[in-house]
N, C-alpha and C. Protein backbone atom coordinates (compact mmCIF):
# COMPACT_ATOMS: atom_id res chain seq x y z
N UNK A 1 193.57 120.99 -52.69
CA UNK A 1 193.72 121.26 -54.09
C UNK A 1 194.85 122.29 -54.26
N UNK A 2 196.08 121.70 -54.78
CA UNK A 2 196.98 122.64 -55.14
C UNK A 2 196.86 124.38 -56.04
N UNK A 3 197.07 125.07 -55.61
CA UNK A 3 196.66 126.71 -55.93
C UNK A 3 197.02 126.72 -57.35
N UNK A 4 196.43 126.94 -58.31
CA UNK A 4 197.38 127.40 -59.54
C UNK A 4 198.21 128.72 -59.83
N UNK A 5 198.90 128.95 -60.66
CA UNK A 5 200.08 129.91 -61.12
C UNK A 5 199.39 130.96 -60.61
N UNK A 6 198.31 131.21 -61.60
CA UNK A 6 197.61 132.84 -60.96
C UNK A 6 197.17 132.88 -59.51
N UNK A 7 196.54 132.22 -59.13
CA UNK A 7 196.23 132.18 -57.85
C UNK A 7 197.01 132.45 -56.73
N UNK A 8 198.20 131.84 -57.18
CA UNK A 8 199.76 132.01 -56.29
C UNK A 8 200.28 133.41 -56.55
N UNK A 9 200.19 133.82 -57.54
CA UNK A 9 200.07 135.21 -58.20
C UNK A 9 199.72 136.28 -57.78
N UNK A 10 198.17 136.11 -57.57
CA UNK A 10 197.48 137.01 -57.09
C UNK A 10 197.91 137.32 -55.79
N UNK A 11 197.84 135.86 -54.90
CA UNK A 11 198.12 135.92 -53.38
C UNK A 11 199.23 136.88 -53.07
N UNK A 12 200.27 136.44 -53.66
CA UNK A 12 201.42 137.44 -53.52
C UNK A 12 201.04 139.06 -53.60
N UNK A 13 200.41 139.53 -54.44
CA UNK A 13 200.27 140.50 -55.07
C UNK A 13 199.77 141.42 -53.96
N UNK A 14 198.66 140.82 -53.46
CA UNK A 14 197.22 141.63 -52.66
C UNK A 14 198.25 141.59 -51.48
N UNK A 15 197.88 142.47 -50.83
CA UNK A 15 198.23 143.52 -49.47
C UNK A 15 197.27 142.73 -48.35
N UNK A 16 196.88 143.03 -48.78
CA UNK A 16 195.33 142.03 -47.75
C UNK A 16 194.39 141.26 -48.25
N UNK A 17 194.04 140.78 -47.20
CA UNK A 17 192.76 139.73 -47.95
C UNK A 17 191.55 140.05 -48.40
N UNK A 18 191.17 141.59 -48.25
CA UNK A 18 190.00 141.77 -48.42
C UNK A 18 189.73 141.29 -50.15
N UNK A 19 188.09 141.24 -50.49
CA UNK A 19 188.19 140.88 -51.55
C UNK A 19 188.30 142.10 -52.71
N UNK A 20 187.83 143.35 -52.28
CA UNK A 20 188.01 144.64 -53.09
C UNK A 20 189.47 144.34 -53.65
N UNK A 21 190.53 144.37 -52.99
CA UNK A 21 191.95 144.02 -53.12
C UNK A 21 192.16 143.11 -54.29
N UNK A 22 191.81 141.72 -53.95
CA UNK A 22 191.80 140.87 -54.85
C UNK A 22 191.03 141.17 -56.34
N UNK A 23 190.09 141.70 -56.12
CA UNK A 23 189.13 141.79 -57.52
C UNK A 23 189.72 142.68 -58.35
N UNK A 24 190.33 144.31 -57.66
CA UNK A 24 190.91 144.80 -58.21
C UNK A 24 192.57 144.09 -58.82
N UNK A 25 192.74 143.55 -58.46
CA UNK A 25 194.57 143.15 -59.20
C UNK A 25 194.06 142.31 -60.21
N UNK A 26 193.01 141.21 -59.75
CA UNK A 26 192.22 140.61 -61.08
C UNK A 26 191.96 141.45 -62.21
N UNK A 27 191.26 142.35 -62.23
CA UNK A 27 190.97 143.32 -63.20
C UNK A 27 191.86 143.99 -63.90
N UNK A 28 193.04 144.24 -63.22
CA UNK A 28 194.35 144.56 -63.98
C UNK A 28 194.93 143.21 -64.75
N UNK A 29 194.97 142.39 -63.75
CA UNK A 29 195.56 141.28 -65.12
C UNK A 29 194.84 140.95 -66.31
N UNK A 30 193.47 140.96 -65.95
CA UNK A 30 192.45 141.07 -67.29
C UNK A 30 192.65 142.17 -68.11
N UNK A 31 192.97 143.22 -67.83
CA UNK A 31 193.35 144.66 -69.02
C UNK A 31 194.63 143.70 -69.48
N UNK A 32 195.84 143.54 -68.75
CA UNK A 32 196.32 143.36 -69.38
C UNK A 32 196.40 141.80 -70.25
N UNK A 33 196.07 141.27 -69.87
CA UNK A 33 195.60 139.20 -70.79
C UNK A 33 195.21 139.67 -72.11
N UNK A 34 194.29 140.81 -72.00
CA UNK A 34 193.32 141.25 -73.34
C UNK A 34 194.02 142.30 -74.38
N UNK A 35 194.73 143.04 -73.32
CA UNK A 35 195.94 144.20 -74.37
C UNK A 35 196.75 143.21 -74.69
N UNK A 36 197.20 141.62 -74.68
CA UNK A 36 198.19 141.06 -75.00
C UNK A 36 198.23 140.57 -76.31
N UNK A 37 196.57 139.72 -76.17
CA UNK A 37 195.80 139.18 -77.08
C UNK A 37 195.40 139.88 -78.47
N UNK A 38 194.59 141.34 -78.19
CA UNK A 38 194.97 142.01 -78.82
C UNK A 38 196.01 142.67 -80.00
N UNK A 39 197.14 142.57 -79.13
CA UNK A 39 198.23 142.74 -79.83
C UNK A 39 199.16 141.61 -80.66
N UNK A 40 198.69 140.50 -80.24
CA UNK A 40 199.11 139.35 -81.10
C UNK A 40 198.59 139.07 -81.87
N UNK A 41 196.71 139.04 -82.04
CA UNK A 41 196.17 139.20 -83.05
C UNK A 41 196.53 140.28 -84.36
N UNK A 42 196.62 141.27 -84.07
CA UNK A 42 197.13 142.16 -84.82
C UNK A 42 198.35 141.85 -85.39
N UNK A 43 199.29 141.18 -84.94
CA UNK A 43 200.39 141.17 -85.54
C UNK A 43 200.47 140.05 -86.36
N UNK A 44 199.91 139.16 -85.91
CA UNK A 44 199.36 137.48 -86.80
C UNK A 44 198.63 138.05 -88.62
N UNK A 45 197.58 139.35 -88.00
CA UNK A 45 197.00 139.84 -89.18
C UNK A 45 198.21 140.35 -90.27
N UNK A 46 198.93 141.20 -89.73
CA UNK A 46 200.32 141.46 -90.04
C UNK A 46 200.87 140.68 -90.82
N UNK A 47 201.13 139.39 -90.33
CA UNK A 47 202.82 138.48 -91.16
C UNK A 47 201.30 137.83 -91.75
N UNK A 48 200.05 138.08 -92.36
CA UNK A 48 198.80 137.77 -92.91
C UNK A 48 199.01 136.15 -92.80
N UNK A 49 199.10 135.58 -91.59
CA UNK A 49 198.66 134.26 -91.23
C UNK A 49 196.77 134.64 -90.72
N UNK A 50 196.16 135.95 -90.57
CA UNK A 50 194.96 135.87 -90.21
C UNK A 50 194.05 136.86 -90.45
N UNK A 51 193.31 137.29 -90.49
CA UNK A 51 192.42 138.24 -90.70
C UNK A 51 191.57 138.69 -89.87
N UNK A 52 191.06 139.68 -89.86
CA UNK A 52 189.51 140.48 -89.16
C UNK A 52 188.81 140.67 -90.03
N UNK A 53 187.76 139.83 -89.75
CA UNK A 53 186.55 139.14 -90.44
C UNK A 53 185.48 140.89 -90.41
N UNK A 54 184.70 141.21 -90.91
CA UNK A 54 183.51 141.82 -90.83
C UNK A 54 182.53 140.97 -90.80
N UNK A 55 181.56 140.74 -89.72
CA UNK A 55 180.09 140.12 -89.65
C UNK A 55 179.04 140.90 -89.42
N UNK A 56 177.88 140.27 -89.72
CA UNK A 56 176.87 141.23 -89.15
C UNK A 56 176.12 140.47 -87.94
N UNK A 57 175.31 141.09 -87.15
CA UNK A 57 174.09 140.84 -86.63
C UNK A 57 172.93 141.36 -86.33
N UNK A 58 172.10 140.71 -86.43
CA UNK A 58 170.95 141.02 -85.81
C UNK A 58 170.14 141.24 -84.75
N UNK A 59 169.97 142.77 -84.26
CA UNK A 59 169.38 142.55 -83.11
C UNK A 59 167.76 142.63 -82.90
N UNK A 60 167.46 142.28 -82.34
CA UNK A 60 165.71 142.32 -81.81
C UNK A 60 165.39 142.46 -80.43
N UNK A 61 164.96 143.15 -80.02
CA UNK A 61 164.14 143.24 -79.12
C UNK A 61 163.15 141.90 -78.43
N UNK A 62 163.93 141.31 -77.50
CA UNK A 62 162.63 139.99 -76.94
C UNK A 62 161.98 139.26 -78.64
N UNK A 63 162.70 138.86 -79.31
CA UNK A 63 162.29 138.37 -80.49
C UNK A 63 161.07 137.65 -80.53
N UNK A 64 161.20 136.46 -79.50
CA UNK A 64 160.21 135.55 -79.14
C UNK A 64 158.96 135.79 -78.89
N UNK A 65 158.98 137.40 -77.65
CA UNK A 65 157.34 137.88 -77.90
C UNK A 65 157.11 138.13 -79.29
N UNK A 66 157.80 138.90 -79.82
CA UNK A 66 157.70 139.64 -80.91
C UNK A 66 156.55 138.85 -82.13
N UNK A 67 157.64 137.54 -82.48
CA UNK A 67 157.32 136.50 -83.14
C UNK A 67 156.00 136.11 -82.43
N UNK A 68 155.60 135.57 -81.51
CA UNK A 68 154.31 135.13 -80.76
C UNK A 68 153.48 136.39 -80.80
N UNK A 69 153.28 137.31 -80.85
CA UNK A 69 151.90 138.83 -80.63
C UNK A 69 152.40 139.37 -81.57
N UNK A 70 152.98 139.33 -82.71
CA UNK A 70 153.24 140.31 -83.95
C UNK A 70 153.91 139.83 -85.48
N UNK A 71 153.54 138.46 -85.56
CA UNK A 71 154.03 137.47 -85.91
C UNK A 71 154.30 138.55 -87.56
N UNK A 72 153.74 139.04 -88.21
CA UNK A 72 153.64 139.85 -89.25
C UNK A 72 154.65 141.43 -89.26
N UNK A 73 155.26 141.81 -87.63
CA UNK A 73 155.82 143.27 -88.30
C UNK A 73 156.77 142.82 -87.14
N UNK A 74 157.25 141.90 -86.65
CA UNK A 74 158.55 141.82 -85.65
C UNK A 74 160.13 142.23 -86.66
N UNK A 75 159.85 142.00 -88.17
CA UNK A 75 160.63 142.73 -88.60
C UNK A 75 161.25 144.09 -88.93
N UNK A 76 160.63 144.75 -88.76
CA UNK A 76 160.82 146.26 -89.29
C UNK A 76 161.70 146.74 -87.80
N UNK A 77 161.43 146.19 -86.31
CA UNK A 77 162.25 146.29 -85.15
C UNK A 77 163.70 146.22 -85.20
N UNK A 78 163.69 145.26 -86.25
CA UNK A 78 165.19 144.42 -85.93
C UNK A 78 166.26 145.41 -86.31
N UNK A 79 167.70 145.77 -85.76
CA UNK A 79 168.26 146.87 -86.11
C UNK A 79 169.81 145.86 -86.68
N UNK A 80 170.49 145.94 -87.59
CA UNK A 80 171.74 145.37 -87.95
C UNK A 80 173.07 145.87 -87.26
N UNK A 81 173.83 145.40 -86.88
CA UNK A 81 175.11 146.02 -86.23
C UNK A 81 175.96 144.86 -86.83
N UNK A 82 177.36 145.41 -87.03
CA UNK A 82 178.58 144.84 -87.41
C UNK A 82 179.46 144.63 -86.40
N UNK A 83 180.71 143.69 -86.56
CA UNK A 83 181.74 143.79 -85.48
C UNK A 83 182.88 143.06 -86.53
N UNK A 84 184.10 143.13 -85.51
CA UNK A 84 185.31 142.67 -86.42
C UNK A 84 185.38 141.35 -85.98
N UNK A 85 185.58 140.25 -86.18
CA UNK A 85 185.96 138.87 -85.70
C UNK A 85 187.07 138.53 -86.30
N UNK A 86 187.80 138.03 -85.23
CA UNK A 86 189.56 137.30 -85.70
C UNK A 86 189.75 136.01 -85.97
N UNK A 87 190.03 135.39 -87.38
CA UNK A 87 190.17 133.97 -87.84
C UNK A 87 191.23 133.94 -88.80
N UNK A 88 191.47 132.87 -88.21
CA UNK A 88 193.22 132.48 -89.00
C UNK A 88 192.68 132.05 -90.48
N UNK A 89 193.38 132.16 -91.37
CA UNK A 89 193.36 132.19 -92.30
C UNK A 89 193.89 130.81 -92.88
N UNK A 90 193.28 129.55 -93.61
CA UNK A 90 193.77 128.07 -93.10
C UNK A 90 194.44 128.30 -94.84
């Protein structure tokens, strides 16, 4: 099976074969894939081809027991949290 781009990538990269080696240069290209992404999103928001959405969610605790042995107060647990989500704007 022919190696792909990154793979050929990586190989080059690492000093040795150990896998500490490898995992670490992985992890740098992941900071950077995500600072890239990041920054293109932002700029898309920019020339306003897109937006950052506000959503909410809901969290619970093991909901399912909750619902099954407390079928009446599994609500008052549940705590709300927000996040930003990125969608193009059609």
């Amino acid at each position: 099976m022919p190696l792909t781009k990154m793979q050929q990538f990586v190989d080059a990269e690492v000093q040795s074969q150990s896998y500490e080696d490898r995992l670490d240069i992985l992890k740098e290209i992941k900071r950077d894939v995500e600072a890239m992404i990041a920054a293109t999103q932002q700029l898309a928001v920019e020339d306003g081809l897109a937006e950052m959405k506000t959503c909410q969610r809901t969290n619970v605790p093991n909901l399912s027991w909750w619902k099954a042995n407390k079928p009446k107060s599994w609500e008052k647990y549940c705590t709300t949290s927000t996040y930003e989500r990125f969608a193009w704007i059609k």
